[in-house]
Protein backbone atom coordinates (compact mmCIF):
# COMPACT_ATOMS: atom_id res chain seq x y z
CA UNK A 1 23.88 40.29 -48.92
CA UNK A 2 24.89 40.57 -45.64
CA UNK A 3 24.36 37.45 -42.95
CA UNK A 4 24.19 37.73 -39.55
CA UNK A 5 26.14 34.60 -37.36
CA UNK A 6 22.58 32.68 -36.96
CA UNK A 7 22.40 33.12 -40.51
CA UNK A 8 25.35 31.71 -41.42
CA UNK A 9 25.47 28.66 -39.03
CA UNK A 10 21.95 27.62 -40.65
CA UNK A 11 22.80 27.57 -43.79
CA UNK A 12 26.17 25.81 -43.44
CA UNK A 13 24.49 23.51 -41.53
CA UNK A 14 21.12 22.74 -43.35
CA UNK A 15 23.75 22.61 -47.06
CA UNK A 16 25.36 19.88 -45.53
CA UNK A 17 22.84 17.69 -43.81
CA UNK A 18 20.79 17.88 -46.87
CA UNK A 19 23.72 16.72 -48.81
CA UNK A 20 24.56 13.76 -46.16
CA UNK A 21 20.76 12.66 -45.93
CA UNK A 22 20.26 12.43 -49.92
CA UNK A 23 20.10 9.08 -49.71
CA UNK A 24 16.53 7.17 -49.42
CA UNK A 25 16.31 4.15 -47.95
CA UNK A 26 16.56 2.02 -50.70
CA UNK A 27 19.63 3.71 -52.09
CA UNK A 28 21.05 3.12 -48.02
CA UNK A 29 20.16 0.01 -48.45
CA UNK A 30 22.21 -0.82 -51.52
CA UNK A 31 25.26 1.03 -50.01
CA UNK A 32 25.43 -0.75 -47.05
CA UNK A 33 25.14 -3.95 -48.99
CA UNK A 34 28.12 -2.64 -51.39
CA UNK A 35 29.66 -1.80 -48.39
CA UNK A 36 29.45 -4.88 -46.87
CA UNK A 37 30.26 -6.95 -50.23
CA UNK A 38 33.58 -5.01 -50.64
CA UNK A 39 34.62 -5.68 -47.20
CA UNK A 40 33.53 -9.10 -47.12
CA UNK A 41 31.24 -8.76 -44.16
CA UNK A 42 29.47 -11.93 -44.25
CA UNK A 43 26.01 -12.86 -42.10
CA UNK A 44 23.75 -10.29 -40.94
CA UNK A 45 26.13 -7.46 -40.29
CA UNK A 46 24.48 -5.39 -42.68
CA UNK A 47 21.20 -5.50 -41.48
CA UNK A 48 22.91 -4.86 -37.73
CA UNK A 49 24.61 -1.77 -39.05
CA UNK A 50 21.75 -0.96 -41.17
CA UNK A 51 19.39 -0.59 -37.94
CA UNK A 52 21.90 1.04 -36.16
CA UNK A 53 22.22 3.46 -39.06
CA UNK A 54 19.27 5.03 -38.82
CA UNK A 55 18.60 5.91 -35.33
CA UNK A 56 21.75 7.17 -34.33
CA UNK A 57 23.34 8.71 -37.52
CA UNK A 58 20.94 11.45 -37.57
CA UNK A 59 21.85 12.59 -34.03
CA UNK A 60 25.88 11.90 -34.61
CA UNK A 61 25.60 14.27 -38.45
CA UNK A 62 24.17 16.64 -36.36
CA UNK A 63 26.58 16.41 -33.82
CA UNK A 64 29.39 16.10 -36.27
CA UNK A 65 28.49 19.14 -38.48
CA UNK A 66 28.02 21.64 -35.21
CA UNK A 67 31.21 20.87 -34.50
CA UNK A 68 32.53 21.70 -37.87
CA UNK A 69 30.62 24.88 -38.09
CA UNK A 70 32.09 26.08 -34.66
CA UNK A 71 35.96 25.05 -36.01
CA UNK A 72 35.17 27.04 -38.75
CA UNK A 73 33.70 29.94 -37.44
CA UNK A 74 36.71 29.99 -34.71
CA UNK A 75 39.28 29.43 -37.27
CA UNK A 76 38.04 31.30 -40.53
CA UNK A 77 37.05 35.48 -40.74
CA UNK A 78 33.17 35.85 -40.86
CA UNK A 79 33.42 37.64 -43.91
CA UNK A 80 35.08 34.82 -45.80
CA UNK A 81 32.47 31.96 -44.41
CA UNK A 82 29.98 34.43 -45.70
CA UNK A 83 30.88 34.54 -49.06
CA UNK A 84 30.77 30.26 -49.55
CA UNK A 85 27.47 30.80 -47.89
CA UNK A 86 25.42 32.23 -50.91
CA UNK A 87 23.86 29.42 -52.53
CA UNK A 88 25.74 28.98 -55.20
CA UNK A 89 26.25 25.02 -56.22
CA UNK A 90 30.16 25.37 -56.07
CA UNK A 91 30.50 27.36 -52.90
CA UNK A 92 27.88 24.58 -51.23
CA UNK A 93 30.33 21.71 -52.85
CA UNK A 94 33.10 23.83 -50.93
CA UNK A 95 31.12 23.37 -47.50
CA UNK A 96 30.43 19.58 -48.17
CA UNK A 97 34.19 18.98 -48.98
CA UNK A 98 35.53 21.11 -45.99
CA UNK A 99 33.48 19.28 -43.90
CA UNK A 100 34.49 15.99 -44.85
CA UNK A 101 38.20 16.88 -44.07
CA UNK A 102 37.15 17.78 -41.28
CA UNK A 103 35.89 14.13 -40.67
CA UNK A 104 39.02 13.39 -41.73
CA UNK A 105 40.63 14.74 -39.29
CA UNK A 106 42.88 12.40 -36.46
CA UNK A 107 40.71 14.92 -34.11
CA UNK A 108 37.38 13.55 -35.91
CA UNK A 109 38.54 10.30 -35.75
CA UNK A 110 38.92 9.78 -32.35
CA UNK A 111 35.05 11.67 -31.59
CA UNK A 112 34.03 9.51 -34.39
CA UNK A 113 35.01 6.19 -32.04
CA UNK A 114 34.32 8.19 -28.88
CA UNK A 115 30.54 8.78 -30.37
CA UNK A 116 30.04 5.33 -31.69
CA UNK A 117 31.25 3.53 -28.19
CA UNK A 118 28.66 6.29 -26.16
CA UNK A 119 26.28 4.19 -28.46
CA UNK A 120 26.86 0.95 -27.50
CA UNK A 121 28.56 0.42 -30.93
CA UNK A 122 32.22 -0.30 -29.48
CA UNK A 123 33.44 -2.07 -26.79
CA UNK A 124 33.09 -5.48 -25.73
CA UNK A 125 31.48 -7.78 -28.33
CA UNK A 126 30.41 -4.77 -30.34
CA UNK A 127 34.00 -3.79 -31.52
CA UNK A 128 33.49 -5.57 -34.96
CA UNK A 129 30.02 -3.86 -35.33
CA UNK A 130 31.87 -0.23 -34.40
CA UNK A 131 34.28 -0.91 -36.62
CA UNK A 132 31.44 -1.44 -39.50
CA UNK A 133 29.67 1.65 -38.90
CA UNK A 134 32.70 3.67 -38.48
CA UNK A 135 34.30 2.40 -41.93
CA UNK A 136 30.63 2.71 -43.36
CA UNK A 137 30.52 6.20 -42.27
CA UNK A 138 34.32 7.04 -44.03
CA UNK A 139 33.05 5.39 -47.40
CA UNK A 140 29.95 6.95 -47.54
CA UNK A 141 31.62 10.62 -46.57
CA UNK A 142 34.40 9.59 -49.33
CA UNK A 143 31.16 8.71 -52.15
CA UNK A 144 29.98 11.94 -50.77
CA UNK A 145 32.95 14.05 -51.61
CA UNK A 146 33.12 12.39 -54.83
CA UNK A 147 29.94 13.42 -56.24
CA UNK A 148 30.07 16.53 -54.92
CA UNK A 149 33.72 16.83 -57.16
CA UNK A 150 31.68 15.48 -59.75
CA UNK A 151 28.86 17.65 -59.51
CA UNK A 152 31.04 20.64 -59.19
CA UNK A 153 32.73 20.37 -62.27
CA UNK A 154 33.60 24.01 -63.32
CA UNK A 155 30.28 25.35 -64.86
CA UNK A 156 30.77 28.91 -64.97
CA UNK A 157 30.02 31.45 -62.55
CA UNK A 158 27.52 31.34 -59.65
């Protein structure tokens, strides 16, 4: 199997938005609320962040995962990208994982806040609601990479 660059990029990218949008809304729901309990958030924070969320998360994943694909691709031989990029449960888990490191990253943190305060979500009185969405974001990538450990549990071969 041999993919072309095009190839590659859209499957990277489509393995890990479907694994970030999993969630339906009620399941979002109950995070944010879990979220929001373990912080102690009280008021209506959650329903703030939660109709932030929506609109702008799509648009920032998107964002977020070009960014990893190009990293990678600039950073990693074609050959070897191609090889996590054959469907294979573990080798997708491998993609999810790198690209939460790369969230990780102090370089992803800093786009994180830059993209949040392009938003309207920081600065001003909207610091505190930033700040939720940005921790939000973390804990949801770190549930993320969880599962996907979980799910990944050696299995035998692709």
């Amino acid at each position: 199997m041999s993919m072309n660059k095009k190839q590659i990029r859209t499957h990277i990218f489509s393995t890990i938005m479907a694994k970030v949008e999993e969630q339906d809304e009620t399941k979002r729901q109950e995070a944010l609320n879990e979220f929001m309990a373990v912080t102690g958030t009280a008021g209506n924070a959650s329903e703030q962040v939660a109709s932030l969320i929506p609109p702008i998360m799509h648009d920032l994943y998107e964002k977020w995962i070009t960014m990893f694909i190009d990293r990678l691709m600039e950073t990693v031989p074609l050959k070897n990208i191609e090889l996590l990029c054959d469907g294979c449960d573990g080798n997708n888990g491998a993609l999810v994982l790198a690209y939460i490191m790369f969230l990780e990253s102090a370089r992803m943190e800093k786009q994180i806040d830059e993209d949040l305060r392009q938003h309207g979500m920081r600065g001003g009185d909207n610091d505190e609601l930033g700040d939720l969405a940005a921790n939000y974001i973390r804990a949801q990538m770190a549930k993320i990479a969880r599962q996907t450990n979980n799910d990944d549990e050696p299995k035998g071969h692709c």
